[in-house]
Structure formats: structure tokens, C-alpha cells
C-alpha atoms as a PDB file:
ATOM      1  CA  UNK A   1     -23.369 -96.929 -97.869  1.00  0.00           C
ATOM      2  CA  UNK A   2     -25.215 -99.594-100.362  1.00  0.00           C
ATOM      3  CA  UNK A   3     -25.449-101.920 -97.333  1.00  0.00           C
ATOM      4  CA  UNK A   4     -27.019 -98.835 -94.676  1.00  0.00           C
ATOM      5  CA  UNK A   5     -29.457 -98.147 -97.681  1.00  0.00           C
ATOM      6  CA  UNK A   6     -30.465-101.896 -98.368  1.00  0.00           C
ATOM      7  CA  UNK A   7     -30.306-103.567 -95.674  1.00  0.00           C
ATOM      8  CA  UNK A   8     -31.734-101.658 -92.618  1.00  0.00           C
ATOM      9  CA  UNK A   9     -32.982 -99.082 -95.103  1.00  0.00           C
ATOM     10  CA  UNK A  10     -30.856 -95.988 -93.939  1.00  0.00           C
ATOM     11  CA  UNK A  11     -30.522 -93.304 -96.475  1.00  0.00           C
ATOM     12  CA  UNK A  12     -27.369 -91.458 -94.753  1.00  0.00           C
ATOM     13  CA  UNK A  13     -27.994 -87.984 -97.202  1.00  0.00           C
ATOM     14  CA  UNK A  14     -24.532 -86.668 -96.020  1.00  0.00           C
ATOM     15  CA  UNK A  15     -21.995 -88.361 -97.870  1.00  0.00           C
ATOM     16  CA  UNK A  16     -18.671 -86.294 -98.630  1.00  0.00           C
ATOM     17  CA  UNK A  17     -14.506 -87.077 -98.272  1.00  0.00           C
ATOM     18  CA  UNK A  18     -14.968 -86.046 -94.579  1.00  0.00           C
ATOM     19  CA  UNK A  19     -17.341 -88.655 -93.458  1.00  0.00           C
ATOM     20  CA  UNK A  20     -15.657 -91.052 -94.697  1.00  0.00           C
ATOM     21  CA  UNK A  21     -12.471 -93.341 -93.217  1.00  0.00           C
ATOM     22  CA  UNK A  22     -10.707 -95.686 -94.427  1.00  0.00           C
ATOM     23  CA  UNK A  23      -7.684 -98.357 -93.244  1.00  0.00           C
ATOM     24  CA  UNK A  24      -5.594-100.600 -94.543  1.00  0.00           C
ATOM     25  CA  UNK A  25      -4.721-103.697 -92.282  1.00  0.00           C
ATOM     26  CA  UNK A  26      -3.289-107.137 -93.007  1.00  0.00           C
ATOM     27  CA  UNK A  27      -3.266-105.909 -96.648  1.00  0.00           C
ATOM     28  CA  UNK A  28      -7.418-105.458 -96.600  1.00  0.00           C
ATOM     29  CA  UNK A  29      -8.925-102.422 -97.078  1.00  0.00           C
ATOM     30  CA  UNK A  30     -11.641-101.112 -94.527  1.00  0.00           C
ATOM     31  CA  UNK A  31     -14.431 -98.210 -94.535  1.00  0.00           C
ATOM     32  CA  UNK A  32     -16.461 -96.385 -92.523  1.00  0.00           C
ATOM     33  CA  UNK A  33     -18.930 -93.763 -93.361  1.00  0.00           C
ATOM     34  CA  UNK A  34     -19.470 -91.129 -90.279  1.00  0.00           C
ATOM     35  CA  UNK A  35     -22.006 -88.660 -88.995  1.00  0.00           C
ATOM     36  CA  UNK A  36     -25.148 -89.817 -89.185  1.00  0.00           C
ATOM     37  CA  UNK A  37     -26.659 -86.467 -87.799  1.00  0.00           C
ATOM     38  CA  UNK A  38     -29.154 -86.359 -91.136  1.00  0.00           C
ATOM     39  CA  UNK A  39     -29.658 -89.976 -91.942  1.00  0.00           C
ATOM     40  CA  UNK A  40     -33.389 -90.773 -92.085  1.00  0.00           C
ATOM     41  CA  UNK A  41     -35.182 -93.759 -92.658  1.00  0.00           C
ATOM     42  CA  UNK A  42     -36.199 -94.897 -95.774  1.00  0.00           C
ATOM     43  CA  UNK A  43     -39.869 -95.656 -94.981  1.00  0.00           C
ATOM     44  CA  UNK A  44     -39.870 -92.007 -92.990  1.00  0.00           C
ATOM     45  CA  UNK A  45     -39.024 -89.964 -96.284  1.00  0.00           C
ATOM     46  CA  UNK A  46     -41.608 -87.360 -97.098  1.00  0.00           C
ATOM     47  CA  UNK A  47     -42.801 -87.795-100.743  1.00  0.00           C
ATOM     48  CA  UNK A  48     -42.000 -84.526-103.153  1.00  0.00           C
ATOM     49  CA  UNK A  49     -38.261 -82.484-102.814  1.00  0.00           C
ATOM     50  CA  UNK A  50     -36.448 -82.748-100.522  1.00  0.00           C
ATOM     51  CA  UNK A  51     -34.700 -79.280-100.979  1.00  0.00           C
ATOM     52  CA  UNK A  52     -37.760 -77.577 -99.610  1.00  0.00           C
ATOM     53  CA  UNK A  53     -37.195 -78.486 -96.385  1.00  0.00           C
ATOM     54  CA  UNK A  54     -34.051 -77.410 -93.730  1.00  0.00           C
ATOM     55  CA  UNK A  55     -32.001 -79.608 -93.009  1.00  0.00           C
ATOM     56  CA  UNK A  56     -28.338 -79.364 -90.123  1.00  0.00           C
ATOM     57  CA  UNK A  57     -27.557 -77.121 -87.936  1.00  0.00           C
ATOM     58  CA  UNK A  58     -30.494 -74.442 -87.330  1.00  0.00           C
ATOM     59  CA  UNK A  59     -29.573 -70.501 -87.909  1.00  0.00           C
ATOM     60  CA  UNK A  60     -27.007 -68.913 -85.875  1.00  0.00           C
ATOM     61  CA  UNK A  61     -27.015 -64.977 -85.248  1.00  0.00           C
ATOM     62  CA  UNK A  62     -24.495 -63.227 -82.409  1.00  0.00           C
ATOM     63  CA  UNK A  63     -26.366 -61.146 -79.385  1.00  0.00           C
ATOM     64  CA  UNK A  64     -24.798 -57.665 -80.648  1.00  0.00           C
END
């Protein structure tokens, strides 16, 4: 995650024990962080709260 935000300025905005794996092999220790559906770019983030805005899957209502 420090390397996504640093690097190629990534600011994932989604982290949680579910999007996030790791291994163990040859005695290392390896992670990945997962589902990127809400990462933004650092240089693209509006100024201000960001709680004002909706973010994720949009509202979902049955037919009946």
C-alpha cells in the first residue's frame, strides 16, 4: 500500500482483511492488496471531504 501511494501515486481507499493476501514461500512472506474498484489517483482527488460524495456500488431496489 505505501509503495501504490508513493510511487505511482495510487491512493487504493479500500483497504480491509478481505483485500488483502498473503503467502508464505521459501520461508518469505508475500502480500497483495486486491480490488482496486475505488482507487483514484492522487493528483485526481477533489479538494474538501471526501464523505460527501458516493462512492461503490450504485443503489439497488427490486422491480416489485
Amino acid at each position: 500500500h505505501h509503495w501504490a501511494w508513493k510511487y505511482p501515486q495510487i491512493l487504493h481507499r479500500d483497504i480491509s482483511q478481505g483485500n488483502i493476501l498473503v503467502r508464505e514461500k521459501n520461508g518469505e512472506i508475500y502480500g497483495v492488496l486486491n480490488d482496486w474498484d475505488l482507487a483514484i489517483w492522487l493528483n485526481d482527488q477533489r479538494d474538501g471531504l471526501t464523505s460527501k460524495f458516493r462512492t461503490g456500488t450504485k443503489p439497488y431496489m427490486a422491480h416489485e
